[in-house]
PDB file of N, CA and C in Angstrom:
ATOM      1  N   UNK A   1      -1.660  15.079 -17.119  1.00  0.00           N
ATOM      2  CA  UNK A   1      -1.586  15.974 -15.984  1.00  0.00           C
ATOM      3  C   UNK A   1      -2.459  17.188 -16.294  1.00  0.00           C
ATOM      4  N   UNK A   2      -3.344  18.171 -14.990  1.00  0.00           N
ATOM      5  CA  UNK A   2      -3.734  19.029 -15.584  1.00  0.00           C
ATOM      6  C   UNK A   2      -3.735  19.602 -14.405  1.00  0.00           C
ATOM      7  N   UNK A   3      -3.807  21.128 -14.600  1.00  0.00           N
ATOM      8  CA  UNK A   3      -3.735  21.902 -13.633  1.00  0.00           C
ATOM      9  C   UNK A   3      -4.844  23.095 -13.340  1.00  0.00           C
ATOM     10  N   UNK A   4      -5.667  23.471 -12.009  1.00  0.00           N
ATOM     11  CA  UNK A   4      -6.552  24.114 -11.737  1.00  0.00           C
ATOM     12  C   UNK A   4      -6.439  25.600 -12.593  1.00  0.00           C
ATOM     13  N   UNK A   5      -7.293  26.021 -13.243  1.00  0.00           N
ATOM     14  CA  UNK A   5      -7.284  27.773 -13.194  1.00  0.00           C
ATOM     15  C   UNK A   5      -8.000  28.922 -12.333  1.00  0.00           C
ATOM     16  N   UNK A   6      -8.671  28.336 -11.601  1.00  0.00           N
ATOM     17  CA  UNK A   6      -9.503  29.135 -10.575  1.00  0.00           C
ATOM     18  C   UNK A   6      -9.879  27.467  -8.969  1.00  0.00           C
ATOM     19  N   UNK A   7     -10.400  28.376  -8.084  1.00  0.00           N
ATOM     20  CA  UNK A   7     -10.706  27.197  -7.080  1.00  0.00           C
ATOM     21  C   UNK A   7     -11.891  26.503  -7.595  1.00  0.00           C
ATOM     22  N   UNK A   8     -11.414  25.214  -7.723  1.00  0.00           N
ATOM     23  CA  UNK A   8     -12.697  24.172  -7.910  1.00  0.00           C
ATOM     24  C   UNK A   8     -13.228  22.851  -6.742  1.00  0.00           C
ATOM     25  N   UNK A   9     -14.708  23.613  -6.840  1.00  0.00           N
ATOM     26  CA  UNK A   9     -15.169  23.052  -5.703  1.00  0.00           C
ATOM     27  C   UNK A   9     -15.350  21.008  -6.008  1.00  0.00           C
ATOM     28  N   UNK A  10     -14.714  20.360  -4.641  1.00  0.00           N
ATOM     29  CA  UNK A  10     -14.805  18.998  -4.955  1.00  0.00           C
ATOM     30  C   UNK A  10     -15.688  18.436  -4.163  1.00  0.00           C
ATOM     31  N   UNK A  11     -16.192  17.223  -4.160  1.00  0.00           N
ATOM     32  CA  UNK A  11     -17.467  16.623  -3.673  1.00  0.00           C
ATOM     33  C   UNK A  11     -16.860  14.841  -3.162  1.00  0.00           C
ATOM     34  N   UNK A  12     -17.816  14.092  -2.619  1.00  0.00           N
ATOM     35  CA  UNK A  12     -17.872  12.607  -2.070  1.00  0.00           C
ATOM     36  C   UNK A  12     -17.804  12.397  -3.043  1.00  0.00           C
ATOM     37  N   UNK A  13     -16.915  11.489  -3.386  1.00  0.00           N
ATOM     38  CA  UNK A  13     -17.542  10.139  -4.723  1.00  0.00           C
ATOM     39  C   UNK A  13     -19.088   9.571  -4.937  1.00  0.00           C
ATOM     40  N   UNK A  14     -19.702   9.235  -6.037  1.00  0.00           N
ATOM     41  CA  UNK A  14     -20.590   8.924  -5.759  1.00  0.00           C
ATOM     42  C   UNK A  14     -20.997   7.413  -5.366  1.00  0.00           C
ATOM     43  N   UNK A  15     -19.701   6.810  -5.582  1.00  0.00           N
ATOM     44  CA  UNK A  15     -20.327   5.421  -5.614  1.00  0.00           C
ATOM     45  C   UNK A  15     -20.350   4.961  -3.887  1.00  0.00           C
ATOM     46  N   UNK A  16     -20.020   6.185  -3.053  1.00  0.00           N
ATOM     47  CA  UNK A  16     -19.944   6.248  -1.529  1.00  0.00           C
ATOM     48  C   UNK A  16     -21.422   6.641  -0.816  1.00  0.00           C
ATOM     49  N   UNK A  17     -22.146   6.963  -1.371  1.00  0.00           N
ATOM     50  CA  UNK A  17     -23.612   7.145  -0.796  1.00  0.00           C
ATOM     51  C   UNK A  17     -24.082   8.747  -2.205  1.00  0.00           C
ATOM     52  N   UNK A  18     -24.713   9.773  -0.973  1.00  0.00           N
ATOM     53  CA  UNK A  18     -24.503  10.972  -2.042  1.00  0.00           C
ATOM     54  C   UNK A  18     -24.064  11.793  -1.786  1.00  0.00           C
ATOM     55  N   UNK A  19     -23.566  12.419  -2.904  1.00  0.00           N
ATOM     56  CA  UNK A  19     -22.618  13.390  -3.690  1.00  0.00           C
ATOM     57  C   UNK A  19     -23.167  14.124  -2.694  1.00  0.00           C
ATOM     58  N   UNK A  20     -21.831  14.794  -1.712  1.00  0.00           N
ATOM     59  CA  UNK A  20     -22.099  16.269  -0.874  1.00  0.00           C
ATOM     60  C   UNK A  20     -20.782  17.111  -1.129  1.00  0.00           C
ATOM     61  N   UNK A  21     -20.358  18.928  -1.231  1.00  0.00           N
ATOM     62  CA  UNK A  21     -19.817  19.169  -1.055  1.00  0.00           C
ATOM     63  C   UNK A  21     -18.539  19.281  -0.561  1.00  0.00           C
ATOM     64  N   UNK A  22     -17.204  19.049  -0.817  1.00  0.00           N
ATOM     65  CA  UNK A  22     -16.526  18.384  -0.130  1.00  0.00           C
ATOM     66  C   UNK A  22     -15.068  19.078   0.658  1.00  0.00           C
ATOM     67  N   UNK A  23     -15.119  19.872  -0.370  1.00  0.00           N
ATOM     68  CA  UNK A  23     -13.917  21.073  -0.157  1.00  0.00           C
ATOM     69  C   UNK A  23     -13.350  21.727  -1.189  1.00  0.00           C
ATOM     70  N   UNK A  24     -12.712  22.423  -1.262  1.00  0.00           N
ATOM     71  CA  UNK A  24     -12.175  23.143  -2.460  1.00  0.00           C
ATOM     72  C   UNK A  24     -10.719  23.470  -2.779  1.00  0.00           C
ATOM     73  N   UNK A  25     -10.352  23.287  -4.322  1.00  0.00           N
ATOM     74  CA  UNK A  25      -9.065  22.813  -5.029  1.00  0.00           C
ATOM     75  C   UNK A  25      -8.022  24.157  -5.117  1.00  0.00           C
ATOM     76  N   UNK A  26      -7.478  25.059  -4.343  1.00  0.00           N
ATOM     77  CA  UNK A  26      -6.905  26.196  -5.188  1.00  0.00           C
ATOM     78  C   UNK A  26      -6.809  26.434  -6.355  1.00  0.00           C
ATOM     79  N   UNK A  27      -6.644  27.534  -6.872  1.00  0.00           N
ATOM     80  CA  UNK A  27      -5.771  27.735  -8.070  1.00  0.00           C
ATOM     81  C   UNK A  27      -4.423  27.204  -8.106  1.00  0.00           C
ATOM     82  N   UNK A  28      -4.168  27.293  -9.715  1.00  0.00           N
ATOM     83  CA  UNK A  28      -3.033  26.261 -10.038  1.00  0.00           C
ATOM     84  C   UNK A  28      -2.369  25.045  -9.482  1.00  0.00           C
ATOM     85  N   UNK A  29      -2.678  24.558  -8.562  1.00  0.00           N
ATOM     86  CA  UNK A  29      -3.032  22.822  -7.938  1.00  0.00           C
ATOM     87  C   UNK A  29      -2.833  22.364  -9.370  1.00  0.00           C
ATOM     88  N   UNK A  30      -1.676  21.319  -9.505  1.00  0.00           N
ATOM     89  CA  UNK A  30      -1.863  20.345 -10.478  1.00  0.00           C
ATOM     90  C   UNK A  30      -2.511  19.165 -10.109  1.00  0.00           C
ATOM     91  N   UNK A  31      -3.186  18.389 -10.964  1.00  0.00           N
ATOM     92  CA  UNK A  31      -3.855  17.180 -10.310  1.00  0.00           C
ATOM     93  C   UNK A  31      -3.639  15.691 -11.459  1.00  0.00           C
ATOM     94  N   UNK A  32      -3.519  14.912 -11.284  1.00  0.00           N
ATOM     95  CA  UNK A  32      -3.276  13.724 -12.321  1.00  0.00           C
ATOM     96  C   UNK A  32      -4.659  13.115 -11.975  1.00  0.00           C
ATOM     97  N   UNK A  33      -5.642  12.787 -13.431  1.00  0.00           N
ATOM     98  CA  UNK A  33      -6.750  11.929 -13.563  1.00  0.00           C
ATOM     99  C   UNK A  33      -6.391  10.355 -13.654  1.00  0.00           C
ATOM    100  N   UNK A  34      -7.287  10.400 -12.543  1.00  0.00           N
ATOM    101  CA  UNK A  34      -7.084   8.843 -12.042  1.00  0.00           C
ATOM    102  C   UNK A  34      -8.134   8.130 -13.094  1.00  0.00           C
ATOM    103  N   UNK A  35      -9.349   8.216 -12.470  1.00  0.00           N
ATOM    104  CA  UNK A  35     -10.644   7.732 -13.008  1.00  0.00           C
ATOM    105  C   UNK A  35     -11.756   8.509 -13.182  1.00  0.00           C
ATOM    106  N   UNK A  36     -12.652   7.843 -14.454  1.00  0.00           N
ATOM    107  CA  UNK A  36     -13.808   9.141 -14.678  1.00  0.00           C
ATOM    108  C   UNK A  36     -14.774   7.945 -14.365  1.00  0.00           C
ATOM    109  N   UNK A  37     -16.466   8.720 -14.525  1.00  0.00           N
ATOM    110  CA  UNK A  37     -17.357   7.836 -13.593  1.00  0.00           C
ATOM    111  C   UNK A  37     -18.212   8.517 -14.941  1.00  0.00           C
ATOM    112  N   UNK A  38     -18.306   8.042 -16.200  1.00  0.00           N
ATOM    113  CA  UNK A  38     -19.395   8.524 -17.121  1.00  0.00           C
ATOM    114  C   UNK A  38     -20.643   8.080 -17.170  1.00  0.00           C
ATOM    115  N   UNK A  39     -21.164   7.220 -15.970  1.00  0.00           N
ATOM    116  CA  UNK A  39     -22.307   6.233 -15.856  1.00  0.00           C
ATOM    117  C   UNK A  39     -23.157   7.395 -14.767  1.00  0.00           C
ATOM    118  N   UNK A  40     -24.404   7.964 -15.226  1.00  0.00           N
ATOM    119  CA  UNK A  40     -25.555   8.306 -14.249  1.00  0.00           C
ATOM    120  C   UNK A  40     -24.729   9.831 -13.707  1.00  0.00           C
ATOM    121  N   UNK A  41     -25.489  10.485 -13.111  1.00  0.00           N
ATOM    122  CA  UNK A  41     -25.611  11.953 -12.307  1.00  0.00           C
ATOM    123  C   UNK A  41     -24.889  11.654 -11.295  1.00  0.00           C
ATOM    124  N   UNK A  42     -24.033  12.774 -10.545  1.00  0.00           N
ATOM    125  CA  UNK A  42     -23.286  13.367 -11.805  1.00  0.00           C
ATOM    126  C   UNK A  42     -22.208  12.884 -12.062  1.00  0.00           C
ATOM    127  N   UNK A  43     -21.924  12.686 -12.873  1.00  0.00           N
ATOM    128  CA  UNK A  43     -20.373  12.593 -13.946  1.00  0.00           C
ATOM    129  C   UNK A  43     -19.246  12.355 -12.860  1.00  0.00           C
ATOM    130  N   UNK A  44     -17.972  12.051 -12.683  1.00  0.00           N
ATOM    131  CA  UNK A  44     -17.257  12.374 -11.661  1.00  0.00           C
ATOM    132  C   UNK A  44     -15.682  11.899 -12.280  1.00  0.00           C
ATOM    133  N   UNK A  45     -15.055  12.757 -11.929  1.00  0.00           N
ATOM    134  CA  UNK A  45     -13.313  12.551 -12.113  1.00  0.00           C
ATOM    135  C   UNK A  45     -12.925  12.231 -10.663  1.00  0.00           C
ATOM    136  N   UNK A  46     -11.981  11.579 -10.629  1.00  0.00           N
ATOM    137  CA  UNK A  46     -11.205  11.089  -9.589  1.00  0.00           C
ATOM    138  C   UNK A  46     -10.288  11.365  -9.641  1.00  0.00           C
ATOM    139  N   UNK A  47      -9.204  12.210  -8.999  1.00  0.00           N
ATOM    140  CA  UNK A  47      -8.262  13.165  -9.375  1.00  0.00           C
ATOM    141  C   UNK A  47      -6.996  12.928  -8.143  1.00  0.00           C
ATOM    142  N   UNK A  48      -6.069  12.797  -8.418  1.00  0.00           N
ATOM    143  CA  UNK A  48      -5.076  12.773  -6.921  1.00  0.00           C
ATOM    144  C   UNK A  48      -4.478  14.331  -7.598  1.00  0.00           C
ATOM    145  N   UNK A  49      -4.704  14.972  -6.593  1.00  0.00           N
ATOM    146  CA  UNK A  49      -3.833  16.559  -6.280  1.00  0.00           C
ATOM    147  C   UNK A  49      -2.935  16.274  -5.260  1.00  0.00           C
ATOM    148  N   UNK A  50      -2.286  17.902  -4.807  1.00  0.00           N
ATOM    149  CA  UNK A  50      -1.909  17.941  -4.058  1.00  0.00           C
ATOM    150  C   UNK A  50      -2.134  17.986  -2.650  1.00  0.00           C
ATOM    151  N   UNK A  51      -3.996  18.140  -2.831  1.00  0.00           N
ATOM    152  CA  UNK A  51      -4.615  18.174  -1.789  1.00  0.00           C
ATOM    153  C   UNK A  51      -4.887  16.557  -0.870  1.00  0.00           C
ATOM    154  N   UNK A  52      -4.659  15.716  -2.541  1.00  0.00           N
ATOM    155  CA  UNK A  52      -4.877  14.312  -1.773  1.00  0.00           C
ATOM    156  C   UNK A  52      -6.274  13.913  -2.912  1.00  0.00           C
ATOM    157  N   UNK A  53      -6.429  12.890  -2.803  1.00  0.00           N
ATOM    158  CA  UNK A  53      -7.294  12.315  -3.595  1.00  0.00           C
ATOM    159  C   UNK A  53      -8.576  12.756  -3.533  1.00  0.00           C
ATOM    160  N   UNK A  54      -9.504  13.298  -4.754  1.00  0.00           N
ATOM    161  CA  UNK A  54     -10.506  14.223  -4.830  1.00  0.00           C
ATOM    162  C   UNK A  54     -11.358  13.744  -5.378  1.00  0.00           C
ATOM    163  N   UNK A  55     -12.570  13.691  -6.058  1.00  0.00           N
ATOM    164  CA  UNK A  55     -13.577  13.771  -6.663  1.00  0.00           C
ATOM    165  C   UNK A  55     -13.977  15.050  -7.057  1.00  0.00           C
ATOM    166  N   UNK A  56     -14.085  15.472  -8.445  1.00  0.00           N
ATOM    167  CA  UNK A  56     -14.944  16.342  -8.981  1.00  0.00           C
ATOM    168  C   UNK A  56     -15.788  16.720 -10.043  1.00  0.00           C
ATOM    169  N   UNK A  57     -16.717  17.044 -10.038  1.00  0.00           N
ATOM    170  CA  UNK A  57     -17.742  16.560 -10.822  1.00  0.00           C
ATOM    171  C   UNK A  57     -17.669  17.319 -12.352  1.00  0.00           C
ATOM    172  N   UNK A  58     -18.317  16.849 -13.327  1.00  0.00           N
ATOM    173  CA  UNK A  58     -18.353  17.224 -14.827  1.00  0.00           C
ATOM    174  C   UNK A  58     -18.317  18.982 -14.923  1.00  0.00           C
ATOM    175  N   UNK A  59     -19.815  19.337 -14.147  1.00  0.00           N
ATOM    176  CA  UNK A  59     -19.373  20.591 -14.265  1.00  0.00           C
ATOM    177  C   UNK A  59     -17.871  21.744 -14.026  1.00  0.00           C
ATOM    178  N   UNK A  60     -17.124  21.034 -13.443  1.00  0.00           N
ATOM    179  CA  UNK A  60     -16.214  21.506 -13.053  1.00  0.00           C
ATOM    180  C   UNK A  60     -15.248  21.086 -13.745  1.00  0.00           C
ATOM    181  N   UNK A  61     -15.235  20.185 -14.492  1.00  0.00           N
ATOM    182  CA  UNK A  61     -13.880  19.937 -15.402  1.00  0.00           C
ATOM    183  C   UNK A  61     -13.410  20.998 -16.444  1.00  0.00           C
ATOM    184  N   UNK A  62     -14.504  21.826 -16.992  1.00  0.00           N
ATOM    185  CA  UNK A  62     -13.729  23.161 -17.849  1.00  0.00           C
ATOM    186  C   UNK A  62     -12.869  23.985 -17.094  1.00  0.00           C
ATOM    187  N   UNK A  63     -12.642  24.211 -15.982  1.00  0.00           N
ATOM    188  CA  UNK A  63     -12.096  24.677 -14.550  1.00  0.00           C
ATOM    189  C   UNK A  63     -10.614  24.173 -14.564  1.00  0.00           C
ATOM    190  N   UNK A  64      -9.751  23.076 -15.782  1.00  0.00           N
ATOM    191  CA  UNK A  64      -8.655  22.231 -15.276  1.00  0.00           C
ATOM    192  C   UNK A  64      -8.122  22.936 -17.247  1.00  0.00           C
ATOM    193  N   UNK A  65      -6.926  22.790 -17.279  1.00  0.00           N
ATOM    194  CA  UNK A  65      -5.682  22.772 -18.415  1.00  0.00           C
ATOM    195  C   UNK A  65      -4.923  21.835 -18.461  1.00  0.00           C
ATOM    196  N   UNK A  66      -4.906  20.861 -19.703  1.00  0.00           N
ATOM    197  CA  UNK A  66      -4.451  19.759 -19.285  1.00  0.00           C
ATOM    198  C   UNK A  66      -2.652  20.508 -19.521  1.00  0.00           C
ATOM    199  N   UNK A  67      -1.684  19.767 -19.038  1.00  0.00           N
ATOM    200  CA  UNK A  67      -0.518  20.301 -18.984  1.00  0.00           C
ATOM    201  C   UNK A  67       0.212  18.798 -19.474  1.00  0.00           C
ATOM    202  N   UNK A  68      -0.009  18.784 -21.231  1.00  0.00           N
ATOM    203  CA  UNK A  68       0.354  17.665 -21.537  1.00  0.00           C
ATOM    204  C   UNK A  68       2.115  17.267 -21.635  1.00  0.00           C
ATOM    205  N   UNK A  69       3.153  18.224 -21.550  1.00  0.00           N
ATOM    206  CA  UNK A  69       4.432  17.989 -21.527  1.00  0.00           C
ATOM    207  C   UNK A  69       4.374  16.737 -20.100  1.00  0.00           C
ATOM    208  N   UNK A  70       3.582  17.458 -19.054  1.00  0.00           N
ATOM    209  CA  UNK A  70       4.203  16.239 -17.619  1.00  0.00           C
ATOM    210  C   UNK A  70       3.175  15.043 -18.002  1.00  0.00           C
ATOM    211  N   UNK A  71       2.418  14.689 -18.882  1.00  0.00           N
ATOM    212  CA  UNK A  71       1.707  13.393 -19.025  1.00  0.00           C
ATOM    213  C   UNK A  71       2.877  12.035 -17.924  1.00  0.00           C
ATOM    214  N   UNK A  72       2.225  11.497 -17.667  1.00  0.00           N
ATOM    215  CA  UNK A  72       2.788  10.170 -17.359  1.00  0.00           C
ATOM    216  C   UNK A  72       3.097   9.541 -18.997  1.00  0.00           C
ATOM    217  N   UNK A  73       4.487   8.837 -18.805  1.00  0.00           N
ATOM    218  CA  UNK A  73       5.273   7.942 -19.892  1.00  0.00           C
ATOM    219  C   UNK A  73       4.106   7.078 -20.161  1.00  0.00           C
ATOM    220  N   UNK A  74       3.923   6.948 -21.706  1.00  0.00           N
ATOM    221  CA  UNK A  74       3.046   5.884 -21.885  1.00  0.00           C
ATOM    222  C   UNK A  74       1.709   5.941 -21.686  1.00  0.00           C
ATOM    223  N   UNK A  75       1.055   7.212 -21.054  1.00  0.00           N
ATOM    224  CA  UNK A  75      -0.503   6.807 -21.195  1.00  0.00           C
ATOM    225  C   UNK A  75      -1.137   7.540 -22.447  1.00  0.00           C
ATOM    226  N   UNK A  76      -2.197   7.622 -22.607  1.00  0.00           N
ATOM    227  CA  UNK A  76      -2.908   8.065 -23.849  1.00  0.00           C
ATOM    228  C   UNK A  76      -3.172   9.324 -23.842  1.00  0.00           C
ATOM    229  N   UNK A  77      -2.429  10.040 -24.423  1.00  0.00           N
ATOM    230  CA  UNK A  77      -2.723  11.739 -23.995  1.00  0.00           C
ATOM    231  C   UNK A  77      -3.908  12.013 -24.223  1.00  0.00           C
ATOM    232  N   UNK A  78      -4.867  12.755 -23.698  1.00  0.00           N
ATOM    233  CA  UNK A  78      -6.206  13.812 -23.236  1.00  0.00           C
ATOM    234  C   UNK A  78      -6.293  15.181 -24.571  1.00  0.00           C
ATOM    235  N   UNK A  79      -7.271  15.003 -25.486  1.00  0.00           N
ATOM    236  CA  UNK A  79      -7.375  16.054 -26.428  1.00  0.00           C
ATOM    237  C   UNK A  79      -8.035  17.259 -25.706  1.00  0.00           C
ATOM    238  N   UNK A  80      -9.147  16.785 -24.314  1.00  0.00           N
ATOM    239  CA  UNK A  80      -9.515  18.346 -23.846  1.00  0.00           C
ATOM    240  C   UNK A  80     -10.782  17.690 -22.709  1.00  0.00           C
ATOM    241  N   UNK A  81     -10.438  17.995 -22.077  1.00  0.00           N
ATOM    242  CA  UNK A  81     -11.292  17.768 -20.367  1.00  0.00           C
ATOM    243  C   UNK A  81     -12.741  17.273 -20.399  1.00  0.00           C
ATOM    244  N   UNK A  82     -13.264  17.516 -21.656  1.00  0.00           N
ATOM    245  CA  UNK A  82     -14.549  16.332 -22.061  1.00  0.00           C
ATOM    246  C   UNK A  82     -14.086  15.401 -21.651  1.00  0.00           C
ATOM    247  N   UNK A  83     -13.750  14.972 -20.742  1.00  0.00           N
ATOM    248  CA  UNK A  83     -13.621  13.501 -20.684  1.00  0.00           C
ATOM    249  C   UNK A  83     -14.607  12.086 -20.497  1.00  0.00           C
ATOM    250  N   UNK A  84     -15.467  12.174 -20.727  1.00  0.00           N
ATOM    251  CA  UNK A  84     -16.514  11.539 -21.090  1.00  0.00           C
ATOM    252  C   UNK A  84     -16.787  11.172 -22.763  1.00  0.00           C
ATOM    253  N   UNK A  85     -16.208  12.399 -23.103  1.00  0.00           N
ATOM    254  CA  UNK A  85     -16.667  12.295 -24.926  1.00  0.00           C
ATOM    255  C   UNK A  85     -16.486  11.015 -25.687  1.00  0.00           C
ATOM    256  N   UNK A  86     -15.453  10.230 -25.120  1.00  0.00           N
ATOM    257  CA  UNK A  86     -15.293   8.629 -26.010  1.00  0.00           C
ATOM    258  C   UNK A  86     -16.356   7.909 -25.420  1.00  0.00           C
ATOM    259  N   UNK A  87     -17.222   7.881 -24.847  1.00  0.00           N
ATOM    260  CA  UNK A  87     -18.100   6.813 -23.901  1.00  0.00           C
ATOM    261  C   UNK A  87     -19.284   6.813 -24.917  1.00  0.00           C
TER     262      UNK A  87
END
């Protein structure tokens, strides 16, 4: 689980045509990472918030705290929002 620290701006997925502006995340919005997209420009997390299912791109992942006590049971806890770094 991780949660916004400032508003982060979210975008189209890319694998939907191209990456445009898409709307923006409040502060403190928690969001659970769905899927990351470490293949080609740009980068992309797939994120369900509270806003509803998001896309947002690499640059913007220093922007999130992961809030590892609410992890989901059983998945592989997150050392730090690089999330690309194992690829």
């Amino acid at each position: 689980m991780s949660i916004t620290t400032r508003a982060v701006q979210t975008y189209t997925g890319k694998e939907f045509g191209p990456v445009k502006a898409h709307g923006t995340l409040a502060p403190w919005q928690r969001c659970a990472i769905g899927s990351v997209n470490c293949v080609g420009e740009p980068r992309q997390a797939q994120m369900l918030c509270k806003a509803g299912v998001v896309y947002v791109n690499e640059n913007e992942w220093a922007s999130f705290s992961l809030i590892k006590p609410e992890n989901m049971p059983g998945t592989i806890p997150l050392q730090s929002m690089n999330l690309c770094s194992s690829q």
